[in-house]
Protein backbone atom coordinates (compact mmCIF):
# COMPACT_ATOMS: atom_id res chain seq x y z
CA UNK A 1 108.13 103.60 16.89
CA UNK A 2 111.67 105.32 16.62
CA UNK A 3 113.35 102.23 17.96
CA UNK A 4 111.30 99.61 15.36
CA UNK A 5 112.50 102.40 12.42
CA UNK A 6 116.18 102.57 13.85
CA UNK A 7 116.78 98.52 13.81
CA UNK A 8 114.41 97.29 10.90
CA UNK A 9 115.88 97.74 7.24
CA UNK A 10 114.74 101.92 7.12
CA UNK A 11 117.08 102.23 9.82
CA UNK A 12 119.73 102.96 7.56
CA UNK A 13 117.41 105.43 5.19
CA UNK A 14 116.46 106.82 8.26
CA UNK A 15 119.84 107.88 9.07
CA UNK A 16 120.76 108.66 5.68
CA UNK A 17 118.44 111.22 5.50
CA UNK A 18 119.56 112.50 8.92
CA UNK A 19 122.67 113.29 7.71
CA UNK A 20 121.86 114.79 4.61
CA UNK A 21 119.76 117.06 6.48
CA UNK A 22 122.95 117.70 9.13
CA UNK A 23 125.41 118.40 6.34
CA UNK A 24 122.32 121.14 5.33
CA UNK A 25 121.31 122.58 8.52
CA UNK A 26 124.42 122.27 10.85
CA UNK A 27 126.58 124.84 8.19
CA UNK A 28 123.36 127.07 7.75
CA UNK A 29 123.34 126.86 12.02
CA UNK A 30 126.57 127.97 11.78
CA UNK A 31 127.66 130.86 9.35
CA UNK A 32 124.04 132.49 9.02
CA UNK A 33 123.02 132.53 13.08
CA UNK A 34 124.40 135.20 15.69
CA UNK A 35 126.68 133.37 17.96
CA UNK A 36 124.01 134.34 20.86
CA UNK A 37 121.42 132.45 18.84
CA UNK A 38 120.63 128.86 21.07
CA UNK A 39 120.19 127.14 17.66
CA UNK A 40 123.83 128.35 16.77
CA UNK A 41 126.89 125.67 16.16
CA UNK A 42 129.86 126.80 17.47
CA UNK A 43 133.17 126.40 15.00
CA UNK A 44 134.63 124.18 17.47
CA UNK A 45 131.48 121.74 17.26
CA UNK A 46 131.60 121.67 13.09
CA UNK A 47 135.09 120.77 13.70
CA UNK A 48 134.46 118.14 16.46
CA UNK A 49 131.30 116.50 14.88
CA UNK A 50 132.97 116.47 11.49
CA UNK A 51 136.08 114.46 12.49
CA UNK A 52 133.53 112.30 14.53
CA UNK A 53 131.76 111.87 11.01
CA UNK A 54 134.81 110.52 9.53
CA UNK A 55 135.53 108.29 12.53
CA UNK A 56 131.85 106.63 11.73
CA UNK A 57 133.07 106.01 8.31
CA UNK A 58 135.90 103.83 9.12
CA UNK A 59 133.78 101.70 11.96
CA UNK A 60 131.59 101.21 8.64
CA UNK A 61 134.38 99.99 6.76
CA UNK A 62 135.14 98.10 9.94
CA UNK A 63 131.81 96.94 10.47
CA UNK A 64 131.49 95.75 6.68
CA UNK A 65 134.15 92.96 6.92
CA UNK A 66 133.60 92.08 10.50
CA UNK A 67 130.47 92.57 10.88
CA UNK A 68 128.83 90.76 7.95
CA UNK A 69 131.97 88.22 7.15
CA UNK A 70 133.51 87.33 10.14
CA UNK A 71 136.94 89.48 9.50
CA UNK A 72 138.51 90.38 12.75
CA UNK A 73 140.62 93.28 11.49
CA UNK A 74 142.77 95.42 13.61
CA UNK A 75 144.68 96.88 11.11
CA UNK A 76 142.18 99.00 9.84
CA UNK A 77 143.81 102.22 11.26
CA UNK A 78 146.58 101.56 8.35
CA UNK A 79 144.37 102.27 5.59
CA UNK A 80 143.10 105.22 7.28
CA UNK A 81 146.04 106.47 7.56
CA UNK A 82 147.30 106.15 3.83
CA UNK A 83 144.40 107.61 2.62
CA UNK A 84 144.90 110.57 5.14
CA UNK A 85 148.89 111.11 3.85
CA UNK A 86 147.24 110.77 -0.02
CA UNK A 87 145.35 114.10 1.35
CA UNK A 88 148.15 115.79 3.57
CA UNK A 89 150.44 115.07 0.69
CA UNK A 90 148.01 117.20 -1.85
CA UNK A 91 147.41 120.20 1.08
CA UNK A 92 151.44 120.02 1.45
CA UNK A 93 151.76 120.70 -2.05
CA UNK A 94 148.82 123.83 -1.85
CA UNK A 95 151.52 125.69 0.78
CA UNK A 96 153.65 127.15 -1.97
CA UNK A 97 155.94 129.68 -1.09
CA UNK A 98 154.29 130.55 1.81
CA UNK A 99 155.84 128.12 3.50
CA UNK A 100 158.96 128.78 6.30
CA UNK A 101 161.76 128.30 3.66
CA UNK A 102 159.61 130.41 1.26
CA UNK A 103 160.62 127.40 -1.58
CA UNK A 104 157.81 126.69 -3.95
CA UNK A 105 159.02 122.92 -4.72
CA UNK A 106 159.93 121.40 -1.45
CA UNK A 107 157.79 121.18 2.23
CA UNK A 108 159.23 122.41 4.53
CA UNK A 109 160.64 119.64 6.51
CA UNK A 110 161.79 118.45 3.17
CA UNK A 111 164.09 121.62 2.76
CA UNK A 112 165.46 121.80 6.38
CA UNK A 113 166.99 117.85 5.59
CA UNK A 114 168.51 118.99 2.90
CA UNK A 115 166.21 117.08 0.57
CA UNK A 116 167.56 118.52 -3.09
CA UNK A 117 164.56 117.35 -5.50
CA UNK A 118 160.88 116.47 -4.94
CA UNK A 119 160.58 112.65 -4.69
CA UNK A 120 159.13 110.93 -7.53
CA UNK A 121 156.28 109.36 -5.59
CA UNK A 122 155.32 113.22 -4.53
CA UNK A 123 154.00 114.11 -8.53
CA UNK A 124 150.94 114.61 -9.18
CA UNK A 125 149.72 115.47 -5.76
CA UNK A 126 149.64 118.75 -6.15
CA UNK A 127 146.03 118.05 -7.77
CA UNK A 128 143.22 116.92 -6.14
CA UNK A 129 141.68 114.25 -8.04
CA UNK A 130 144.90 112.54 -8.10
CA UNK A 131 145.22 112.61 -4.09
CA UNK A 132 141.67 111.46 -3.76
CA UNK A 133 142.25 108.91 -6.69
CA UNK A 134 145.30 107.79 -4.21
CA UNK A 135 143.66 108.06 -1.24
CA UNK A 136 141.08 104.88 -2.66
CA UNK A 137 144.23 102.92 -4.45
CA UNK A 138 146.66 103.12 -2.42
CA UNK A 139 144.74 101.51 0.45
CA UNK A 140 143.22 99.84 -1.73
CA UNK A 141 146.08 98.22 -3.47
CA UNK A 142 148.04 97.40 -0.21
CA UNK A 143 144.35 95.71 0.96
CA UNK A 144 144.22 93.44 -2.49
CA UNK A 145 147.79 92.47 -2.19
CA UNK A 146 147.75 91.51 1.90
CA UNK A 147 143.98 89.68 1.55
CA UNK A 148 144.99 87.86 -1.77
CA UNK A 149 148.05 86.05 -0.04
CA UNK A 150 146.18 85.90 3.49
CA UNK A 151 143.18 84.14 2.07
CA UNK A 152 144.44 82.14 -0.45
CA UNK A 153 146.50 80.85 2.64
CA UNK A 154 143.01 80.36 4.40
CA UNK A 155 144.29 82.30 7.54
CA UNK A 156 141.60 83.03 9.73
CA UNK A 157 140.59 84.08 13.17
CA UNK A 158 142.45 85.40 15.77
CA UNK A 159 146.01 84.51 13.16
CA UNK A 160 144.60 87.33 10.76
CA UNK A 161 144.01 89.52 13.59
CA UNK A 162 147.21 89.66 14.52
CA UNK A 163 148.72 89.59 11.17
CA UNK A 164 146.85 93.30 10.35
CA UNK A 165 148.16 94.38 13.50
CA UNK A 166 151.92 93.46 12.31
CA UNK A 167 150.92 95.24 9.15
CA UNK A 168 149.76 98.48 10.96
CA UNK A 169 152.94 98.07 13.18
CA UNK A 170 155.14 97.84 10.33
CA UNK A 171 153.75 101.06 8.79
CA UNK A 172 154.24 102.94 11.97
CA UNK A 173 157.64 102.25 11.78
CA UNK A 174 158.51 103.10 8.52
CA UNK A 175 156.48 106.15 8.89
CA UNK A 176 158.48 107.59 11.69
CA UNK A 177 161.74 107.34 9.46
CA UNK A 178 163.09 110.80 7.73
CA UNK A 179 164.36 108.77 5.06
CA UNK A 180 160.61 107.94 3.87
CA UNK A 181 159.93 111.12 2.58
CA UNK A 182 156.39 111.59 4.92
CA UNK A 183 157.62 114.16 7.44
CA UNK A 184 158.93 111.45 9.80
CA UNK A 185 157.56 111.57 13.58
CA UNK A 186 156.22 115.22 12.26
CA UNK A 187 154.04 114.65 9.82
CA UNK A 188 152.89 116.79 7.42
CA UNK A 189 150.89 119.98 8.73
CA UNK A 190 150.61 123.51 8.72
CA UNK A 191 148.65 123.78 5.68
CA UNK A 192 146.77 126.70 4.03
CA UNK A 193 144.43 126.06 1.45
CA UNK A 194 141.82 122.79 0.07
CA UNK A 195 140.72 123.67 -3.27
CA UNK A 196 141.79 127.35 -3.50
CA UNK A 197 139.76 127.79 0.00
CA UNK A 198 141.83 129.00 3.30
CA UNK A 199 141.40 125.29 5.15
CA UNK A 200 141.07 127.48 8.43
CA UNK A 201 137.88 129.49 7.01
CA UNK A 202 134.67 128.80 9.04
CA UNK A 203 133.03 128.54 5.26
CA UNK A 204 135.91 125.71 4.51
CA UNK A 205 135.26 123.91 7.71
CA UNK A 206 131.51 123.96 6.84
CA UNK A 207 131.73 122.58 3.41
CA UNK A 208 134.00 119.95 4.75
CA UNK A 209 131.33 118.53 7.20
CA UNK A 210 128.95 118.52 4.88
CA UNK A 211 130.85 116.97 2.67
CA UNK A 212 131.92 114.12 4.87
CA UNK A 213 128.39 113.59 6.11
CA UNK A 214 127.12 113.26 2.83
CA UNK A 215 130.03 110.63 1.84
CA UNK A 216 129.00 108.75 5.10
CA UNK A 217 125.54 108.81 3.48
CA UNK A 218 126.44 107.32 0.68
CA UNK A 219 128.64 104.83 2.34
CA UNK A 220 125.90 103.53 4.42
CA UNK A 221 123.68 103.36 0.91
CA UNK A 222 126.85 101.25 -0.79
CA UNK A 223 126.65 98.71 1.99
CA UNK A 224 123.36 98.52 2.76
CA UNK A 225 122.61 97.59 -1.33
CA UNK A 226 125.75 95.09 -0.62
CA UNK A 227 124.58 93.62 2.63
CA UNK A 228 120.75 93.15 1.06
CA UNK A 229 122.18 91.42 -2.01
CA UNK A 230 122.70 87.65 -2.78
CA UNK A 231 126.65 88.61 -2.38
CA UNK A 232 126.23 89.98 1.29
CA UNK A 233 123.91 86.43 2.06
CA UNK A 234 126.79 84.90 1.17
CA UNK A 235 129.46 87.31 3.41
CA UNK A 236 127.16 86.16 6.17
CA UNK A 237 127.54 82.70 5.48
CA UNK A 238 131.08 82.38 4.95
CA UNK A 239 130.64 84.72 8.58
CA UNK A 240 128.58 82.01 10.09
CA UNK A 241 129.89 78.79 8.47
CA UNK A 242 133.19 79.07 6.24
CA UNK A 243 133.54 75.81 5.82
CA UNK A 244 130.25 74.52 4.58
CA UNK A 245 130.13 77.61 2.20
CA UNK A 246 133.39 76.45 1.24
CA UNK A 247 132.11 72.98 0.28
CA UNK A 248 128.69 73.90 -1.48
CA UNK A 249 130.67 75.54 -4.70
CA UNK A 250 131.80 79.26 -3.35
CA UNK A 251 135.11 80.18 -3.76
CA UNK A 252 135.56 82.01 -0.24
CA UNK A 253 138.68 83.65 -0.56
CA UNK A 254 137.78 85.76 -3.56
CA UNK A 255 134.18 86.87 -1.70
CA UNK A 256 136.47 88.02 1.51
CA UNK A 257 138.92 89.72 -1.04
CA UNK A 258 136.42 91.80 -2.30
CA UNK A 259 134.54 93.08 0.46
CA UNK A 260 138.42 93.31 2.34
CA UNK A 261 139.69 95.71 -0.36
CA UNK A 262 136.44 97.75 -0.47
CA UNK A 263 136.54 98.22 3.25
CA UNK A 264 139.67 99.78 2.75
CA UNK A 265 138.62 102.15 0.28
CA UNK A 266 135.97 103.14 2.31
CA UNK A 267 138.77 103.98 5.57
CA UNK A 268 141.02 105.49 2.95
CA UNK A 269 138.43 108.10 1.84
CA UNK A 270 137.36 108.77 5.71
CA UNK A 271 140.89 109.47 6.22
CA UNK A 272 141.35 111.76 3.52
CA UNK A 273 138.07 113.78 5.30
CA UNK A 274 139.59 113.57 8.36
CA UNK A 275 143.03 115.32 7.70
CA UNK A 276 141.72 118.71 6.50
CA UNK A 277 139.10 118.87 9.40
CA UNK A 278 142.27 118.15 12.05
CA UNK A 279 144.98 119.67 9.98
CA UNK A 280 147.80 116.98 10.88
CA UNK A 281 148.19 113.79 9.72
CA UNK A 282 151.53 112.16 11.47
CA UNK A 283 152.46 108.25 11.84
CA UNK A 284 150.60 108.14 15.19
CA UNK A 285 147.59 107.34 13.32
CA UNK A 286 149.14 103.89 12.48
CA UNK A 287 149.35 102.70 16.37
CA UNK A 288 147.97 99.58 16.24
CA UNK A 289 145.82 101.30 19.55
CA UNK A 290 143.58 103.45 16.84
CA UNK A 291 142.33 100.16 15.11
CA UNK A 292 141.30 98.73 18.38
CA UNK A 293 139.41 101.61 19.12
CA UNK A 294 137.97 101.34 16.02
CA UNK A 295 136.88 97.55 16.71
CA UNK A 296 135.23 99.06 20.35
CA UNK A 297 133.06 101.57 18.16
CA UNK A 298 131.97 98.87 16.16
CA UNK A 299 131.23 96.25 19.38
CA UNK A 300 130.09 99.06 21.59
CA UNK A 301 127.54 100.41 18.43
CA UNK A 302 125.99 97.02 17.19
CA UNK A 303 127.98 94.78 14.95
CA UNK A 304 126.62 93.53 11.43
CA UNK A 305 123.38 96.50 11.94
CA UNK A 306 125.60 99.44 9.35
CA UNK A 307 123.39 101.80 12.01
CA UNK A 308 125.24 100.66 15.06
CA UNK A 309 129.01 100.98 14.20
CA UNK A 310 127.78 105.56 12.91
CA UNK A 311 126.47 105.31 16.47
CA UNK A 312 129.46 103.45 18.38
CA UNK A 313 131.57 106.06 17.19
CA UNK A 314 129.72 109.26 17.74
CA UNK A 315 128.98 107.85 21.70
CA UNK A 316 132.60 106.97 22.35
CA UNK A 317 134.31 109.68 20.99
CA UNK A 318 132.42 112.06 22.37
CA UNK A 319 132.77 110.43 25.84
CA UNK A 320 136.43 110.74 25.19
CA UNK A 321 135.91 113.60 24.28
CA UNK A 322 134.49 114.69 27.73
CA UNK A 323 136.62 112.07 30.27
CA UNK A 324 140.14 113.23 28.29
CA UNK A 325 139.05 117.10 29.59
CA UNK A 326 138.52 115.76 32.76
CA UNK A 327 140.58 112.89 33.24
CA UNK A 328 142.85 112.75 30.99
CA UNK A 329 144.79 110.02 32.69
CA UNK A 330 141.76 107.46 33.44
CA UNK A 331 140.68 107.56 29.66
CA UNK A 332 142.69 104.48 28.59
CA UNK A 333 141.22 102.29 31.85
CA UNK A 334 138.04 103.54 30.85
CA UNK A 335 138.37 102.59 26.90
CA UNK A 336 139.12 98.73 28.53
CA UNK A 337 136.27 98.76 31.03
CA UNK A 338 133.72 99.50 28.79
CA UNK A 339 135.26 96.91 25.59
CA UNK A 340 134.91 94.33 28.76
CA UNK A 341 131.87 95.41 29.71
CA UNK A 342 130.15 95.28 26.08
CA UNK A 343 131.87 92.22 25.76
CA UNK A 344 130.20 90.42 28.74
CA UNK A 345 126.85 92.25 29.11
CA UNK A 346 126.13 93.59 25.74
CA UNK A 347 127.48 91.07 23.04
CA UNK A 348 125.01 92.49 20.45
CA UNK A 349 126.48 96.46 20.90
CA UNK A 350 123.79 99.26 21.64
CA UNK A 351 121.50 98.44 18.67
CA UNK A 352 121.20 94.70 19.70
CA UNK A 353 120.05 95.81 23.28
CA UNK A 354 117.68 98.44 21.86
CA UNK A 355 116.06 95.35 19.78
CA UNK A 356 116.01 92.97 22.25
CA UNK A 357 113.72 95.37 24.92
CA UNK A 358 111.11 96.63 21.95
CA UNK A 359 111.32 92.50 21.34
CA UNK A 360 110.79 91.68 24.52
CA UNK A 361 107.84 94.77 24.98
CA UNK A 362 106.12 93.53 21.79
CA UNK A 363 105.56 90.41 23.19
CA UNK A 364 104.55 91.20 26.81
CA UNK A 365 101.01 90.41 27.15
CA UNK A 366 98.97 92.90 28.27
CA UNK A 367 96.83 92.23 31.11
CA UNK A 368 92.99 90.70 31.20
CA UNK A 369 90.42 93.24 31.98
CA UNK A 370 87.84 91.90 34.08
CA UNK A 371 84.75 93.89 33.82
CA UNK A 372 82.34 91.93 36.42
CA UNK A 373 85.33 91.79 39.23
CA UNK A 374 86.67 95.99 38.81
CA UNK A 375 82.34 96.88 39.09
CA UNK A 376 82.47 94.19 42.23
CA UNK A 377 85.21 96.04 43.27
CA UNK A 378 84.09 99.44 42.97
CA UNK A 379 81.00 99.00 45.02
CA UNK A 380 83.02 96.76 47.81
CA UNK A 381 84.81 100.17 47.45
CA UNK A 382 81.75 102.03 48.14
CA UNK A 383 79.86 99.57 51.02
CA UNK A 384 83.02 100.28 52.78
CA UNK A 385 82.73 103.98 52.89
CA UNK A 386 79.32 103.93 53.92
């Protein structure tokens, strides 16, 4: 029964509602039980569970373009990491005075290279709206303006694939520069406050995994309603056969534009959730490496199921999670096994296997009951003993 709710159509309103209820119970588990309590979260397991929440919501976004139209993307990490600077930039600007310098206008690492004035592209970050209104456009933007020139050129496949990974790789770069104005290899860190709040309060940390859960809720309500509509029928199409979708009247490129540039929304806000629940954002999070994984939590989960990709990434992370505390060194070799693995003996992810075995129990027959031959049988049984 839990396995025909998971993959039919309530999956998704089945986990929706299981996240609401986490981003109720798992802060009230945590601030109102004694730490002795066995129903008590730990701090270090909000923490944990909500940066795994965030890493759900960018296989999502992953999931959304490959998953339902075909869009190999591993440059999703990029967006991700925009929308994660959008919200470092805004918790830089919280710091204040109390910074190392003690200077109320500049970061830090701003002030020790000799930086005289606060950029231009640093205004208005010092309010929150604004860095969560950037955290959507700027990925958002840099999403329209890549997809609109890649798919009017009608690249696709494996060409794409490696295009976003250029793009990703390009960002890292410039990231890493002082010049930039991001905190070069750094990053931006050490910050104090989210809305007033001390960021490293056990009440902050609470409200921001519930607040990410319920954002992954509504996520998974956004694409399921897309997926279900005549315009995700049509993603699937252009997913399963570009071409003829092409020729029947559809104008392709500005269906894959769409659900590209919403996809990257959707990273940029889980990297904007992810930031304050770390506290570090830095240009690592552009190596092309972090999109891959990203693809693996997607292929290991289930792609084109919205369920699987939530799951993908709570399973793998947490196993890295675990193997990185005990070998750290083996994690990498591990990561490759298991993409190999999925890819050879699980094409359809976790999800797909869970379907195919309550498929394949459904329609098992179950086995004749012969009445005359078990009573024949019974008193052979009993001639026997006498």
């Amino acid at each position: 029964m839990i396995a025909r709710k998971l993959l039919g159509d309530g999956g998704v309103l089945l986990l929706v509602a299981l996240l609401v209820l986490a981003a109720v119970l798992v802060p009230l588990a945590n601030l109102s039980l004694p730490p002795d309590s066995p129903l008590h979260v730990s701090n270090t397991s909000v923490q944990l569970f909500g940066k795994y929440l965030a890493f759900a919501m960018l296989a999502l976004s992953v999931d959304l373009v490959w998953g339902y139209c075909g869009i190999l993307s591993l440059g999703h990490g990029a967006f991700f990491a925009l929308g994660g600077y959008a919200m470092g930039m805004y918790l830089m600007r919280q710091i204040g005075d109390r910074g190392v310098y003690a200077n109320p206008d500049l970061p830090d690492f701003m002030v020790f290279l000799n930086w005289q004035e606060l950029p231009w592209y640093w205004y208005g970050f010092d309010m929150f709206w604004f860095a969560m209104l950037m955290a959507m456009v700027v990925p958002g933007l840099l999403a329209f303006v890549f997809g609109w020139f890649a798919f009017r050129s009608r690249v696709t496949g494996v060409y794409l694939s490696i295009i976003t990974q250029a793009m990703t790789f390009a960002l890292l770069l410039a990231f890493f520069r002082n010049d930039m104005g991001f905190g070069g290899n750094n990053g931006l860190t050490d910050f104090k406050d989210i809305l007033g709040y001390n960021i490293q309060a056990n009440t902050t940390r609470a409200a921001l995994f519930a607040a990410t859960a319920l954002t992954l809720a509504g996520a998974l309500l956004v694409c399921r309603f897309i997926t279900r509509s005549k315009l995700g029928k049509v993603l699937v199409a252009i997913r399963d056969a570009e071409s003829r979708t092409r020729f029947i009247g559809y104008r392709v490129e500005h269906y894959k534009l769409f659900v590209w540039t919403l996809s990257a929304v959707m990273a940029g806000i889980a990297g904007a959730l992810y930031v304050p629940q770390v506290g570090i954002i830095n240009p690592s999070e552009f190596a092309p490496a972090n999109s891959i994984e990203a693809v693996i939590w997607v292929a290991v989960g289930g792609r084109g199921t919205l369920v699987g990709p939530v799951i993908g990434a709570f399973l793998v992370n947490w196993g890295k999670t675990t193997f990185t505390s005990v070998l750290p060194d083996f994690w990498l070799f591990a990561l490759g096994g298991l993409f190999v693995a999925v890819t050879l003996f699980l094409p359809k992810g976790i999800v797909g296997l869970i379907a195919k075995l309550t498929r394949r129990r459904a329609e098992k027959p179950s086995p004749p009951v012969d009445t005359e031959a078990g009573v024949g049988t019974a008193a052979d049984a009993r001639a026997a003993a006498e």
